[in-house]
Protein backbone atom coordinates (compact mmCIF):
# COMPACT_ATOMS: atom_id res chain seq x y z
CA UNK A 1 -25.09 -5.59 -25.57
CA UNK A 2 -25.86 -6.05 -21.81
CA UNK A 3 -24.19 -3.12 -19.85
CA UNK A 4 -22.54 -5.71 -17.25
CA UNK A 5 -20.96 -7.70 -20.25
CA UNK A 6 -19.52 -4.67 -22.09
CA UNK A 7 -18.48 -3.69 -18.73
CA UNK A 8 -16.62 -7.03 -18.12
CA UNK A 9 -15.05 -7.47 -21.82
CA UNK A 10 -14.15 -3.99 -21.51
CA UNK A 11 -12.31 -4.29 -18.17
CA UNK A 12 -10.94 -7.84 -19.76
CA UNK A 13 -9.20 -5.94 -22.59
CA UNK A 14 -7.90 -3.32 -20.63
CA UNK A 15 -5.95 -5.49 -18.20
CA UNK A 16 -4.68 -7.84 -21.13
CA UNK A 17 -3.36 -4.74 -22.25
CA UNK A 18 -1.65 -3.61 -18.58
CA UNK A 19 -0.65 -7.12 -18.56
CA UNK A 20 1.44 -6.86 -21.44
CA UNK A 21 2.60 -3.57 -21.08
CA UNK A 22 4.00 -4.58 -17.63
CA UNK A 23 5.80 -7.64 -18.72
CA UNK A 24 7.07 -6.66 -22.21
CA UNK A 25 8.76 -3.67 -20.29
CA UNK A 26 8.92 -4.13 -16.87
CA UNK A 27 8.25 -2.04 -14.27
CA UNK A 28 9.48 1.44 -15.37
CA UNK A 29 7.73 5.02 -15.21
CA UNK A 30 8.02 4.68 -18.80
CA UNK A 31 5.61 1.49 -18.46
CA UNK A 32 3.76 3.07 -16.25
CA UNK A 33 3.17 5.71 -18.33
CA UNK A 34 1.39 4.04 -20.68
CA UNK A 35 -0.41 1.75 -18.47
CA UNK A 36 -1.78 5.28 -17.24
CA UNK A 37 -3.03 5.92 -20.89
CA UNK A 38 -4.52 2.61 -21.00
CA UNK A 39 -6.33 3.41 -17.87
CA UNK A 40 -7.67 6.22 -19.23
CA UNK A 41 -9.21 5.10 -22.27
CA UNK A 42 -11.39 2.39 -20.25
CA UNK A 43 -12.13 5.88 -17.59
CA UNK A 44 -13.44 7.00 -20.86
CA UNK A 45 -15.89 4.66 -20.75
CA UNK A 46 -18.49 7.16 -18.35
CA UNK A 47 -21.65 5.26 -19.68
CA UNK A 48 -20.17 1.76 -18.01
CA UNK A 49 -18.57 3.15 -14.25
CA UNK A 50 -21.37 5.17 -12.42
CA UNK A 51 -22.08 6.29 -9.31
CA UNK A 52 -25.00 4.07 -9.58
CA UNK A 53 -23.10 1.31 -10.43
CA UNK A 54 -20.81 1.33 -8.08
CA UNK A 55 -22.35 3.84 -4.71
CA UNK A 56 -20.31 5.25 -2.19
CA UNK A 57 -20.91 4.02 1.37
CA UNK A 58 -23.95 5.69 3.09
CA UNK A 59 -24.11 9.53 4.01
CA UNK A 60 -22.98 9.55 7.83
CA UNK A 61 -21.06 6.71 8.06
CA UNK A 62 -17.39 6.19 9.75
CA UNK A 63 -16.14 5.75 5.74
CA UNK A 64 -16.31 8.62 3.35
CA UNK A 65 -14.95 6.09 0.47
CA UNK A 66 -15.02 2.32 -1.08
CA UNK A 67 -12.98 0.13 -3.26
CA UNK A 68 -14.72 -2.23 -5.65
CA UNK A 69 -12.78 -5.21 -6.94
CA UNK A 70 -13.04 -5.11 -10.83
CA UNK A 71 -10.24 -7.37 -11.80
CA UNK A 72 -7.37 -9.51 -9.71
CA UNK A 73 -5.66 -12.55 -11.46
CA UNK A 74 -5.24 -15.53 -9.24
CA UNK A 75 -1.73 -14.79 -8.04
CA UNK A 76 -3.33 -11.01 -6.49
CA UNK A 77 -1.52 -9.33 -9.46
CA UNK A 78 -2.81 -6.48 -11.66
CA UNK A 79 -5.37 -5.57 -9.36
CA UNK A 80 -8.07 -2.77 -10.66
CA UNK A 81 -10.40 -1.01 -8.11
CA UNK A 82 -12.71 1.34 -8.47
CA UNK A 83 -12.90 3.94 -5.79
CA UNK A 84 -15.82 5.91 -4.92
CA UNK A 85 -16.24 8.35 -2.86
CA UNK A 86 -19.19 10.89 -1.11
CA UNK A 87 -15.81 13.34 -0.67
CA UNK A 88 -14.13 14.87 2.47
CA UNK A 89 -11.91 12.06 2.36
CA UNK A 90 -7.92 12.25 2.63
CA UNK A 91 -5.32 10.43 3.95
CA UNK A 92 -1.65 11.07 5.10
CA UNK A 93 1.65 10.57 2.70
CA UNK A 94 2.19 7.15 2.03
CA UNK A 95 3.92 4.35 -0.99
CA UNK A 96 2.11 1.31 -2.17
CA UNK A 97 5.47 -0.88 -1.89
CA UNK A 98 3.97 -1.79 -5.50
CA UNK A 99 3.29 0.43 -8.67
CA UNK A 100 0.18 2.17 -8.87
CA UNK A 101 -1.84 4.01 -11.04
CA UNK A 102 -4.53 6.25 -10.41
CA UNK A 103 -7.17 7.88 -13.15
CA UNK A 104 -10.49 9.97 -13.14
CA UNK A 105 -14.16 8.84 -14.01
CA UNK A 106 -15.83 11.54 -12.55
CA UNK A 107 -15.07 14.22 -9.97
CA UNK A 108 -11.34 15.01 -8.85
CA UNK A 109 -8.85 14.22 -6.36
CA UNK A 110 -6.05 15.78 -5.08
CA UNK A 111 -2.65 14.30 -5.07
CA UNK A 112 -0.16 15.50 -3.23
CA UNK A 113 3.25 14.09 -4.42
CA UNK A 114 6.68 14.04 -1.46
CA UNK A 115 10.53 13.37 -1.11
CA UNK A 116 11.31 11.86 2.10
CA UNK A 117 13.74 14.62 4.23
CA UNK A 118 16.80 13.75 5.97
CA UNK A 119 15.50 14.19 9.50
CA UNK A 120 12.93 11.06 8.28
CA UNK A 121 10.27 13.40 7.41
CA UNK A 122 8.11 14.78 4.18
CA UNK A 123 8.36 17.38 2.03
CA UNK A 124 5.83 18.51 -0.67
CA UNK A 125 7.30 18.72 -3.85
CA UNK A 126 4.42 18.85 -6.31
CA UNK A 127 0.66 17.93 -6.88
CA UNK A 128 -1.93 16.80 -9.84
CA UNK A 129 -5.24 16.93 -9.64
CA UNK A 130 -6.75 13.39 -11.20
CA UNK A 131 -10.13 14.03 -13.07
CA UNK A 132 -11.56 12.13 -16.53
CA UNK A 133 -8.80 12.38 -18.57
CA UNK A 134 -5.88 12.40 -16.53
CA UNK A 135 -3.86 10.55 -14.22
CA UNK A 136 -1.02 9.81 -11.81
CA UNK A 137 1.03 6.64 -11.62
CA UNK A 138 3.89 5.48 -8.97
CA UNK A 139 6.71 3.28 -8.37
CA UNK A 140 6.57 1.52 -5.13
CA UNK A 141 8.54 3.71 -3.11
CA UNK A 142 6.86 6.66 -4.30
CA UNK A 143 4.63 9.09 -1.81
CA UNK A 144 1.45 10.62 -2.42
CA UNK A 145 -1.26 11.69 -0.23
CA UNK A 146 -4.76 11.61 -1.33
CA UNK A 147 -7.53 14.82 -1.16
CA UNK A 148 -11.18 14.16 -1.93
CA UNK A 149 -13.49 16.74 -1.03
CA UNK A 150 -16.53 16.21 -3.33
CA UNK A 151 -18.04 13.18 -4.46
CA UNK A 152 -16.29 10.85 -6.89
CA UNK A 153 -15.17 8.08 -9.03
CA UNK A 154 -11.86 6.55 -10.25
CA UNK A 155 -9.88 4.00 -10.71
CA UNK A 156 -6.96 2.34 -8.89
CA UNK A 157 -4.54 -0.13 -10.18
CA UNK A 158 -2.00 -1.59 -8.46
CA UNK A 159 0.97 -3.90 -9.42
CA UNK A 160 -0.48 -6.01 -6.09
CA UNK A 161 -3.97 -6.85 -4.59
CA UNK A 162 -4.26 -3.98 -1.19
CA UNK A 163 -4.49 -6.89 1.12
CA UNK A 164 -1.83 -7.92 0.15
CA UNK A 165 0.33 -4.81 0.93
CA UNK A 166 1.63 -5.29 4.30
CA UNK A 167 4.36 -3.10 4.59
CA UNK A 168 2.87 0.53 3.17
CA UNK A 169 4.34 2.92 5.50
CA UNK A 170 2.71 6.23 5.75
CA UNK A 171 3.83 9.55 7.45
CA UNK A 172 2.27 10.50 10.83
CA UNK A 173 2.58 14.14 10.67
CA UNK A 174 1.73 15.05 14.49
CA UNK A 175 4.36 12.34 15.90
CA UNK A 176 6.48 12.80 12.99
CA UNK A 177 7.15 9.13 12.59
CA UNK A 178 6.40 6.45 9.71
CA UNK A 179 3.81 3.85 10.80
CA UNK A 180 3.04 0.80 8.27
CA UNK A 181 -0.76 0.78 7.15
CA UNK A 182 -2.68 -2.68 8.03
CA UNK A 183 -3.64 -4.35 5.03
CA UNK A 184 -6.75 -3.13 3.32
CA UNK A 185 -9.87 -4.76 3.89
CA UNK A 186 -12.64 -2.78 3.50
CA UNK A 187 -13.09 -4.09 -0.41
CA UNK A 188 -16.25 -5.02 -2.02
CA UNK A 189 -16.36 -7.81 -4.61
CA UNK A 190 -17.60 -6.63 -8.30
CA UNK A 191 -15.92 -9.37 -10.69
CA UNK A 192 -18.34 -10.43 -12.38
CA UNK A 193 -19.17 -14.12 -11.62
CA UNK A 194 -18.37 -16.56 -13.61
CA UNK A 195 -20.93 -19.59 -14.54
């Protein structure tokens, strides 16, 4: 079968299967759980998500990491991404304001989990390192930061399309203060296209 194709049914089945998961039981860490699982199986996959398939941006470029659009239904929900990523990328604590699930294809990435503190700050209370096999997952008021210092792939799903997330907050550690992230627009289309 022609790699793109398997790719496609592949990424088809998988988010039939989130799909159901996610309305059968809702949105619950239970749910999420296994939508994690799902996502891993597909991660699995190694022979149909490469770094040739799907390239970081350019050595010495602004951007250290891209998203790729794999799957979005028409609404913007149950959104998969692939991220990829030359490394020394990270960014500061932040939620999704949606649920979110991240897994390896190749490579790792740091996540840094937080409780908010009473004086409206952050405070570490655990981390996971997300390689093939494994994986994190969030409800939308959860915080993570991400750490990327080596080149890499995964994937992202969220509950929500990014651009349409206009009221993530993440922590400014310097000023101390919450800021809300713009939107996300720095995505690049890979559904495949449909005759």
């Amino acid at each position: 079968m022609d790699k793109t194709l398997e790719r496609t049914r592949e990424i088809e089945a998988a988010v039939a299967d989130i799909r159901a998961i996610e309305q059968g039981e809702g949105v619950t860490r239970q749910a999420l759980a296994k939508i994690r699982q799902r996502l891993i199986r597909l991660a699995a996959r190694t022979d149909l998500f490469t770094a040739q398939d799907f390239p970081p941006p350019a050595p010495g470029g602004a951007r250290k990491s891209c998203l790729y659009r794999l799957s979005e239904d028409s609404d913007h929900r149950y959104a998969l991404y692939v991220n990829s990523s030359l490394g020394g990328h990270h960014t500061p604590a932040h939620n999704h304001t949606t649920w979110a699930v991240i897994v390896g294809v190749a490579g790792e990435e740091l996540n840094r989990f937080y409780d908010r503190t009473a004086d409206n700050g952050v405070r570490e209370k655990g981390q996971h390192v997300v390689r093939q096999g494994s994986g994190v997952s969030f409800m939308p008021d959860d915080l993570h930061s991400i750490h990327i210092d080596a080149p890499l792939l995964n994937f992202h799903m969220y509950g929500l399309a990014l651009e349409q997330l206009n009221r993530r907050e993440f922590y400014r550690q310097e000023e101390r203060d919450w800021k809300v992230f713009p939107p996300h627009s720095d995505i690049r289309e890979a559904r495949p296209v449909r005759a």
